[in-house]
PDB file of N, CA and C in Angstrom:
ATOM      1  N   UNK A   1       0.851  -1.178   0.000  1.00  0.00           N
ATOM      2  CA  UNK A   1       0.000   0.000   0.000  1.00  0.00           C
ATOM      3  C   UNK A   1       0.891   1.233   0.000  1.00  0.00           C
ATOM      4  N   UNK A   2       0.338   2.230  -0.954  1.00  0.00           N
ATOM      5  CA  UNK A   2       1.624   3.202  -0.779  1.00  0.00           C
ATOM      6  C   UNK A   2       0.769   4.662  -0.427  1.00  0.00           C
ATOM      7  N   UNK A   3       1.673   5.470   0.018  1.00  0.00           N
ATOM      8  CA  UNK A   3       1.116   6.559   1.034  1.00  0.00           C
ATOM      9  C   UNK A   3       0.058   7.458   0.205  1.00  0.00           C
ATOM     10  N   UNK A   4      -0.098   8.117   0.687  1.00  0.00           N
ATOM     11  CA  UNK A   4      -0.921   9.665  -0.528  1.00  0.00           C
ATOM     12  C   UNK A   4      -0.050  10.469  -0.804  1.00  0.00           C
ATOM     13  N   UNK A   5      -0.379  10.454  -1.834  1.00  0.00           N
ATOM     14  CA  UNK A   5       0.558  11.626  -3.041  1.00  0.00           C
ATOM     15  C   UNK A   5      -0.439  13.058  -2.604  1.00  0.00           C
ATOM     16  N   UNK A   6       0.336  13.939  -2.249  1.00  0.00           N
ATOM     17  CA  UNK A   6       0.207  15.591  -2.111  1.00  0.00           C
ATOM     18  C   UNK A   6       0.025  16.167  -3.463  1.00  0.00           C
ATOM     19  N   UNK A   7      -1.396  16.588  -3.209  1.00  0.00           N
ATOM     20  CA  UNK A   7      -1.586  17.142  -4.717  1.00  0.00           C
ATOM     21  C   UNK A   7      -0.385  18.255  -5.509  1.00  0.00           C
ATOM     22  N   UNK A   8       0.237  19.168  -4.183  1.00  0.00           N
ATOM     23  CA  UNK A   8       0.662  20.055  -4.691  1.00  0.00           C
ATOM     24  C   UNK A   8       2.493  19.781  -4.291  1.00  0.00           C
ATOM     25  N   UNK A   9       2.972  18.939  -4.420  1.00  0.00           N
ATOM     26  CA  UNK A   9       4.831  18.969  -4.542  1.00  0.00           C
ATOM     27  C   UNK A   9       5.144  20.298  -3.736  1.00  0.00           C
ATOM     28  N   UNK A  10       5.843  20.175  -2.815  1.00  0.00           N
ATOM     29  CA  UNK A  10       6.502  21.558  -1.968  1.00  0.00           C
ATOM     30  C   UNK A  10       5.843  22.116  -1.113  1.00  0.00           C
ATOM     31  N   UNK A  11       4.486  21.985  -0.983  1.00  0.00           N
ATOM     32  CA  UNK A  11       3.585  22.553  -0.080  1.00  0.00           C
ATOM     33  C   UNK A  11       4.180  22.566   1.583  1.00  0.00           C
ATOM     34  N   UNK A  12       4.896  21.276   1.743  1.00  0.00           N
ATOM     35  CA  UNK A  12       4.774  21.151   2.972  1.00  0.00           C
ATOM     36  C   UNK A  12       6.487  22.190   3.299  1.00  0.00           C
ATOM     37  N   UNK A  13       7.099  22.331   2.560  1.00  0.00           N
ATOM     38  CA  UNK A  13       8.482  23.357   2.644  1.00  0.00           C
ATOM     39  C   UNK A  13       8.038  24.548   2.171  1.00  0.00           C
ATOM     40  N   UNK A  14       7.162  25.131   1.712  1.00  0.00           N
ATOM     41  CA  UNK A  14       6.523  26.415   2.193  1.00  0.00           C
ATOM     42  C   UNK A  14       5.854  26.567   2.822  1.00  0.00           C
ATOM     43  N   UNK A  15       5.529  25.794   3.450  1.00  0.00           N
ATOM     44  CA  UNK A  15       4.439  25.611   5.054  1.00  0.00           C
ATOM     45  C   UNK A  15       5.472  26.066   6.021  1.00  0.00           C
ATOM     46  N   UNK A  16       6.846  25.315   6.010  1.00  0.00           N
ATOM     47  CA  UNK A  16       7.333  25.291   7.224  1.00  0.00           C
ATOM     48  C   UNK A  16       8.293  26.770   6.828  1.00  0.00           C
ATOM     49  N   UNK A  17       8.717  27.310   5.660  1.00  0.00           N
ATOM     50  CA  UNK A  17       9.307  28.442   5.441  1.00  0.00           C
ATOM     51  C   UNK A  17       8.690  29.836   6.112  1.00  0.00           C
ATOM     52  N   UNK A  18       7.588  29.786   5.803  1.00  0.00           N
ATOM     53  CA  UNK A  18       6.554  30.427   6.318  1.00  0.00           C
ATOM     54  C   UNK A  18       6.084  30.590   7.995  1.00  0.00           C
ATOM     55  N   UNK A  19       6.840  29.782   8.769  1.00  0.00           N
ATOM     56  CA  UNK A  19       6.839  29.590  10.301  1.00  0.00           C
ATOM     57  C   UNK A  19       6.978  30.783  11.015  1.00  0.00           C
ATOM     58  N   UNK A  20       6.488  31.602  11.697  1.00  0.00           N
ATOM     59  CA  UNK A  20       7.205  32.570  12.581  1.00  0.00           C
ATOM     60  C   UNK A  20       7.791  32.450  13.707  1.00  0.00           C
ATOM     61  N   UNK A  21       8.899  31.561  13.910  1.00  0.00           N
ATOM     62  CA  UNK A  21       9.662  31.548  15.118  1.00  0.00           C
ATOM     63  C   UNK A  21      10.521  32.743  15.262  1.00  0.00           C
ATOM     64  N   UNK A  22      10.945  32.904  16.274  1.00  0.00           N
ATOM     65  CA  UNK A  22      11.863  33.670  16.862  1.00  0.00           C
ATOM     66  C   UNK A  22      13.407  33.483  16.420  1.00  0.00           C
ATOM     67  N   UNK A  23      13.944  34.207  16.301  1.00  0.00           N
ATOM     68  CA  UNK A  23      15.627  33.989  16.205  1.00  0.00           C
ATOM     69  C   UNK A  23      16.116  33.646  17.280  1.00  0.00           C
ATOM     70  N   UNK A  24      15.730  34.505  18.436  1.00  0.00           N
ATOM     71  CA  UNK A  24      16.198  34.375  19.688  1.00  0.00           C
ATOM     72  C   UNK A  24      16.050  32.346  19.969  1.00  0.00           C
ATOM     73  N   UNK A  25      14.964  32.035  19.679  1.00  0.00           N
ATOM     74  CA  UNK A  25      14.893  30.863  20.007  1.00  0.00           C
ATOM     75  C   UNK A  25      15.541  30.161  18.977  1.00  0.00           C
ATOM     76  N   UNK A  26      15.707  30.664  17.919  1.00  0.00           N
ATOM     77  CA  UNK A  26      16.293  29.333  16.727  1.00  0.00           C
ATOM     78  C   UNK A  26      17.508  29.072  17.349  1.00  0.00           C
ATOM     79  N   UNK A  27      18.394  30.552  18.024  1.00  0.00           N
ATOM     80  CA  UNK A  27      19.702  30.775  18.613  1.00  0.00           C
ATOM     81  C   UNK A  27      19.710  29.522  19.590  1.00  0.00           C
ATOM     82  N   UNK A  28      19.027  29.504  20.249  1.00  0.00           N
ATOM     83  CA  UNK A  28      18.930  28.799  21.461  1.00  0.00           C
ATOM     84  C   UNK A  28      18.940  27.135  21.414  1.00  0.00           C
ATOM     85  N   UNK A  29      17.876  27.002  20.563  1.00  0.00           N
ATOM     86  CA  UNK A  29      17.765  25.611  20.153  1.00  0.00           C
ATOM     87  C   UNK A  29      19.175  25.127  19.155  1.00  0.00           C
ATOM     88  N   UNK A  30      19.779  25.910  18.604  1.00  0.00           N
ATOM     89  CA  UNK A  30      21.374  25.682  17.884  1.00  0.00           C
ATOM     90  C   UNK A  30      22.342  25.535  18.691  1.00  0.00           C
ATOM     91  N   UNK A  31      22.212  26.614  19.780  1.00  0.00           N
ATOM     92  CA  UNK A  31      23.376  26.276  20.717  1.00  0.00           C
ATOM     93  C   UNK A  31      23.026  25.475  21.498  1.00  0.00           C
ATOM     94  N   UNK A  32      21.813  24.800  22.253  1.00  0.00           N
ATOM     95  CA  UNK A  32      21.769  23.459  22.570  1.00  0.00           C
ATOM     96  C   UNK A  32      22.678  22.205  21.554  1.00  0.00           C
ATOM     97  N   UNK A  33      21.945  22.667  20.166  1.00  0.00           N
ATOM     98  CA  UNK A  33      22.709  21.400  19.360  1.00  0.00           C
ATOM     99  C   UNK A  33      23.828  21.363  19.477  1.00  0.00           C
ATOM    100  N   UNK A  34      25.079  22.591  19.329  1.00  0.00           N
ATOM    101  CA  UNK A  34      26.023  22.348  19.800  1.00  0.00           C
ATOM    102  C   UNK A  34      26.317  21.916  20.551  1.00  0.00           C
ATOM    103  N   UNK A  35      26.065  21.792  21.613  1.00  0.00           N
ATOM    104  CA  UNK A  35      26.093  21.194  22.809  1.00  0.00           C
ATOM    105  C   UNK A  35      26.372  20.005  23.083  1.00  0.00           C
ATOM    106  N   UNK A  36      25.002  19.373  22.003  1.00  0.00           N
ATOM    107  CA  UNK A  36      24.832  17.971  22.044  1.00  0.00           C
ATOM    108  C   UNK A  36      23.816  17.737  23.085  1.00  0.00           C
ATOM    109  N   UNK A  37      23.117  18.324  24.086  1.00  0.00           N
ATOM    110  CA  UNK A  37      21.782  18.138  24.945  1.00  0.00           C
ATOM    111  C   UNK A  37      20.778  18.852  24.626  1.00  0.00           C
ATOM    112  N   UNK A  38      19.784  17.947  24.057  1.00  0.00           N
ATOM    113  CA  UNK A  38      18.310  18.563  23.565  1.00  0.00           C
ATOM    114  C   UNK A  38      17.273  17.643  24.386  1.00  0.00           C
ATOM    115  N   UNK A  39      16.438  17.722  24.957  1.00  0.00           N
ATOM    116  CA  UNK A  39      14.989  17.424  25.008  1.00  0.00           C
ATOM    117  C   UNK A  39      14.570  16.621  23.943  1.00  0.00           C
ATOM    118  N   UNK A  40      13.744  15.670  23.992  1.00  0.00           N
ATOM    119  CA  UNK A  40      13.191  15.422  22.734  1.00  0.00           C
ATOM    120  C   UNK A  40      11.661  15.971  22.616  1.00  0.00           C
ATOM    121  N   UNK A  41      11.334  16.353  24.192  1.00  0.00           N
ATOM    122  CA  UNK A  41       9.620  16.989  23.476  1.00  0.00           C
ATOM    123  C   UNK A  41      10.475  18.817  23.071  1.00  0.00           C
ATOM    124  N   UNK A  42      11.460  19.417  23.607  1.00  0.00           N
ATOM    125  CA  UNK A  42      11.845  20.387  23.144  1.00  0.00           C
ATOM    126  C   UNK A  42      12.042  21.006  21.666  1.00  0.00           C
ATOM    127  N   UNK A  43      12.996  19.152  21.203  1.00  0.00           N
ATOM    128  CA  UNK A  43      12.894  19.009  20.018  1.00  0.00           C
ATOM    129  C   UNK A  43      11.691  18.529  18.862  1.00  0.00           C
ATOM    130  N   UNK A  44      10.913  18.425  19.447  1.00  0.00           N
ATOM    131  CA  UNK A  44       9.216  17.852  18.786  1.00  0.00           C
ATOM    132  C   UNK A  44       8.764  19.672  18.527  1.00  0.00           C
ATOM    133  N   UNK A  45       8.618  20.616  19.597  1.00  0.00           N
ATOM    134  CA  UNK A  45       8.192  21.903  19.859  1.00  0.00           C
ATOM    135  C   UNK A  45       8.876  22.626  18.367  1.00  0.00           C
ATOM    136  N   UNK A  46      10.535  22.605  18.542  1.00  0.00           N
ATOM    137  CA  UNK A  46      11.449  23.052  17.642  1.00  0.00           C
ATOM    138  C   UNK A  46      10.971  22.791  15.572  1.00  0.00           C
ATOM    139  N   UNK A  47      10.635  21.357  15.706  1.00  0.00           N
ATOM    140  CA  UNK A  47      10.425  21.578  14.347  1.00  0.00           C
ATOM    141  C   UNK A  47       8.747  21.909  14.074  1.00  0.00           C
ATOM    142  N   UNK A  48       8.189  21.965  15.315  1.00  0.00           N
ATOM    143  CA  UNK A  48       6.592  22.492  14.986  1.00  0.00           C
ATOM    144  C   UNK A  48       6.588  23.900  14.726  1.00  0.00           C
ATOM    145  N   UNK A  49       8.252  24.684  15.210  1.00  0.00           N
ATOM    146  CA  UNK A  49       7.446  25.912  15.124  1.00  0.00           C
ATOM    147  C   UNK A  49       8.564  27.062  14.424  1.00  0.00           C
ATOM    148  N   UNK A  50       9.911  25.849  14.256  1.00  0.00           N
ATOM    149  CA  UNK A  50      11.012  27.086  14.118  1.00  0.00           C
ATOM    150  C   UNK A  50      10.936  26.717  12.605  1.00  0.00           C
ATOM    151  N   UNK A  51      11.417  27.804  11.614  1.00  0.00           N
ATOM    152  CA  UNK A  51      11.335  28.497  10.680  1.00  0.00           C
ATOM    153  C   UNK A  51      13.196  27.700  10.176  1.00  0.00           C
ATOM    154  N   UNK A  52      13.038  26.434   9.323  1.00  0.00           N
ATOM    155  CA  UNK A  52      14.065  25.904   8.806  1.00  0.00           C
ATOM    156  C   UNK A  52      15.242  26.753   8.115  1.00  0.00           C
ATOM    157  N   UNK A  53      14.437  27.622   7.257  1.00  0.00           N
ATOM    158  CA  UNK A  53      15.822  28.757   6.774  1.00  0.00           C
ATOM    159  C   UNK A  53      16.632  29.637   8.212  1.00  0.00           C
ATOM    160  N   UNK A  54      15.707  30.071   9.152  1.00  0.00           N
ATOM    161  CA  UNK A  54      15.897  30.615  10.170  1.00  0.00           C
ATOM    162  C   UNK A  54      17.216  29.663  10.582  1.00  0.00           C
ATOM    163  N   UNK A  55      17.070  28.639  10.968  1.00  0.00           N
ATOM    164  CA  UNK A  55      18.128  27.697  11.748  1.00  0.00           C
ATOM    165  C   UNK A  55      19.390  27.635  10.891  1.00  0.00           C
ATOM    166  N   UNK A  56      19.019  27.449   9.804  1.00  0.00           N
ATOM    167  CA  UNK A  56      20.445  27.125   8.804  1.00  0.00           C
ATOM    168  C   UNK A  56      21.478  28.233   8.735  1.00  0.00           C
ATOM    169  N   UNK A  57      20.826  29.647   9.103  1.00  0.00           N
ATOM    170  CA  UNK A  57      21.481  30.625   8.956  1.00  0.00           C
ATOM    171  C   UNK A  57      22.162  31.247  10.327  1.00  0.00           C
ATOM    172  N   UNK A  58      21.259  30.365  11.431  1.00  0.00           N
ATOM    173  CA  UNK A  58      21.641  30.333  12.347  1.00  0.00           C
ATOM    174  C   UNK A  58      22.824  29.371  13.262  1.00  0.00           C
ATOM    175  N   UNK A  59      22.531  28.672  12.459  1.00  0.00           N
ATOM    176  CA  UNK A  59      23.492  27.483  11.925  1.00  0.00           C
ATOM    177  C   UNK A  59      25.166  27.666  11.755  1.00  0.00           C
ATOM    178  N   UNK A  60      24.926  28.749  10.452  1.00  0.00           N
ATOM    179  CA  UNK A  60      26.209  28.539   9.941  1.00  0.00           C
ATOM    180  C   UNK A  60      26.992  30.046  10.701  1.00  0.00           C
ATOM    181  N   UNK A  61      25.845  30.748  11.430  1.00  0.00           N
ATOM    182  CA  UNK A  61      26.469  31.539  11.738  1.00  0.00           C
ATOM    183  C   UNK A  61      26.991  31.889  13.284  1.00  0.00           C
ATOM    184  N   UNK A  62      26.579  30.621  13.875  1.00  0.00           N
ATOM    185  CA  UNK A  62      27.203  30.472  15.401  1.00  0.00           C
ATOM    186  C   UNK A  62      28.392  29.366  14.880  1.00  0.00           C
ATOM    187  N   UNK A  63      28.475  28.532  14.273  1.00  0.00           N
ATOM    188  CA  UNK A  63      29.332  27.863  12.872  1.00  0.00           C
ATOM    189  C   UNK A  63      31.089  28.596  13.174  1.00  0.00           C
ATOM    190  N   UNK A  64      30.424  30.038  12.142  1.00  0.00           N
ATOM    191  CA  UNK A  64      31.550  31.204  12.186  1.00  0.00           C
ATOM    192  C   UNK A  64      32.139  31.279  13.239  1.00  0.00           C
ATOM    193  N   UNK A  65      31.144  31.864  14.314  1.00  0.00           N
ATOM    194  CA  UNK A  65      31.707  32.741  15.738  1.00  0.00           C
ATOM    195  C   UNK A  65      32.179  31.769  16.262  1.00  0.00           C
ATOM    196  N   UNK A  66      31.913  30.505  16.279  1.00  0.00           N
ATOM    197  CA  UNK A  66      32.898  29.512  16.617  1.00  0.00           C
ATOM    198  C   UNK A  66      34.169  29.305  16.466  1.00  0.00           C
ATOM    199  N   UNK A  67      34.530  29.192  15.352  1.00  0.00           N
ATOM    200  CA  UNK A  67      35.493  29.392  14.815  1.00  0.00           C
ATOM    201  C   UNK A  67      36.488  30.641  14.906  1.00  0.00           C
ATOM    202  N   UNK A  68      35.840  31.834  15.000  1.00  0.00           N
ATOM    203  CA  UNK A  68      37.035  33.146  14.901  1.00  0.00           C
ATOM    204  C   UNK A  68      37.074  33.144  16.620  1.00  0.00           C
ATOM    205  N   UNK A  69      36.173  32.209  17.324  1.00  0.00           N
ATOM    206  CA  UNK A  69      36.207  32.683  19.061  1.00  0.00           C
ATOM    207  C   UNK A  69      37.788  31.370  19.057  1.00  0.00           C
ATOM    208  N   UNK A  70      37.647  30.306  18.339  1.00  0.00           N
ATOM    209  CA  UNK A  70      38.870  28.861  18.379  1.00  0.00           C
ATOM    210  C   UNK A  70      40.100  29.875  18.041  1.00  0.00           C
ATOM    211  N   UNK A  71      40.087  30.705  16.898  1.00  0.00           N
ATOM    212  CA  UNK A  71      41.273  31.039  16.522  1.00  0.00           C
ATOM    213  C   UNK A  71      41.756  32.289  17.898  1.00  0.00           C
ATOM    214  N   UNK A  72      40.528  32.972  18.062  1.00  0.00           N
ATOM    215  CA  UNK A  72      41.644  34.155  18.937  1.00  0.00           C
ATOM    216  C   UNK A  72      41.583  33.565  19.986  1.00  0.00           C
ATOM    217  N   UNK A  73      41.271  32.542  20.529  1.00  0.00           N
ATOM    218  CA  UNK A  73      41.800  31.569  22.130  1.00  0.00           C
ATOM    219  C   UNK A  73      43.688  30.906  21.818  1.00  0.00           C
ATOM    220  N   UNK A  74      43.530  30.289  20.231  1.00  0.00           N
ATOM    221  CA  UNK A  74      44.667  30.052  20.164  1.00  0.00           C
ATOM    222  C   UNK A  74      46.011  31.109  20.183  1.00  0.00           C
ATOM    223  N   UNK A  75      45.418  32.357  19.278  1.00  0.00           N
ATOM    224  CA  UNK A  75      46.565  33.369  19.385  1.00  0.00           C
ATOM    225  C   UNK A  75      46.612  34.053  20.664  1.00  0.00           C
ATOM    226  N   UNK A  76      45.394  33.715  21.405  1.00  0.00           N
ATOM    227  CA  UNK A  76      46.346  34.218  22.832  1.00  0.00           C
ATOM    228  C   UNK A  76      47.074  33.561  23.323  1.00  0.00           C
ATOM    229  N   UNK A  77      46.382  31.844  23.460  1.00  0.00           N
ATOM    230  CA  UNK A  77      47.243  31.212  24.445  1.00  0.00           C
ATOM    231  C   UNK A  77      48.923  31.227  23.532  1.00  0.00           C
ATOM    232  N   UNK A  78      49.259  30.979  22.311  1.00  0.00           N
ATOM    233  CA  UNK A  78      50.453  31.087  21.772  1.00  0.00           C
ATOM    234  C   UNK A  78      51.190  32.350  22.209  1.00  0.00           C
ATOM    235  N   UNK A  79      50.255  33.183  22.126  1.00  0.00           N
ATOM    236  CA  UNK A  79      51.083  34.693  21.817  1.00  0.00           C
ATOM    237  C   UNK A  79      51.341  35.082  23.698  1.00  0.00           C
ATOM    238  N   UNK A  80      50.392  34.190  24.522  1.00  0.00           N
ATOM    239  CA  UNK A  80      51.143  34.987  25.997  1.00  0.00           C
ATOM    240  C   UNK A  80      52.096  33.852  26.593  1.00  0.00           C
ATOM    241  N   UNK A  81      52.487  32.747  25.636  1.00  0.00           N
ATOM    242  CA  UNK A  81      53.887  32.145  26.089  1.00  0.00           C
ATOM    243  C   UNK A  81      53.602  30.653  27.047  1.00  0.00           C
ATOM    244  N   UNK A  82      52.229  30.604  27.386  1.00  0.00           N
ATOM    245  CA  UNK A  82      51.810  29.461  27.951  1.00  0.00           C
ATOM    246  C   UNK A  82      52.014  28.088  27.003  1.00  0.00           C
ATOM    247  N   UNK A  83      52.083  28.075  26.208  1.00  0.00           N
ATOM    248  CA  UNK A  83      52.125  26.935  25.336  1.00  0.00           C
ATOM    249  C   UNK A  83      53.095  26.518  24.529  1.00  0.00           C
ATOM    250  N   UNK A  84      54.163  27.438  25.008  1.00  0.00           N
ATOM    251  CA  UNK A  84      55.950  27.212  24.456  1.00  0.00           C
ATOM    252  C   UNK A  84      56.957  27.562  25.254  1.00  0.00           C
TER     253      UNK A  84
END
């Protein structure tokens, strides 16, 4: 038996594009993921209500600050002599 075909292809990714979550919370629910500790009814809440482009961009952009926060930890600890 095979499922029902959606009359309209994409409907359900402009459904969820269309979400009005918060940034503040997309923030939140990302830096949990970083983390690695989520809830799972937190995470049930998260894709009912957060806004998928929202996260990706949120995503790549705690991603970044990650990264330039790794590099200037390293040029301090190098540059104030602790690590040579």
């Amino acid at each position: 038996m095979s499922a029902p075909v959606d009359a309209r292809p994409g409907e359900d990714l402009k459904q969820a594009v269309a979400r009005r979550g918060s940034f503040l919370r997309t923030f939140k629910a990302v830096a949990w993921s970083f983390f690695g500790v989520r809830r799972s009814a937190d995470h049930a809440q998260d894709l009912q209500k957060l806004n998928p482009l929202h996260v990706v961009v949120a995503g790549v952009v705690s991603a970044a600050l990650f990264v330039v926060a790794l590099v200037f930890l390293v040029r301090w600890v190098v540059g104030s002599g602790v690590a040579g």
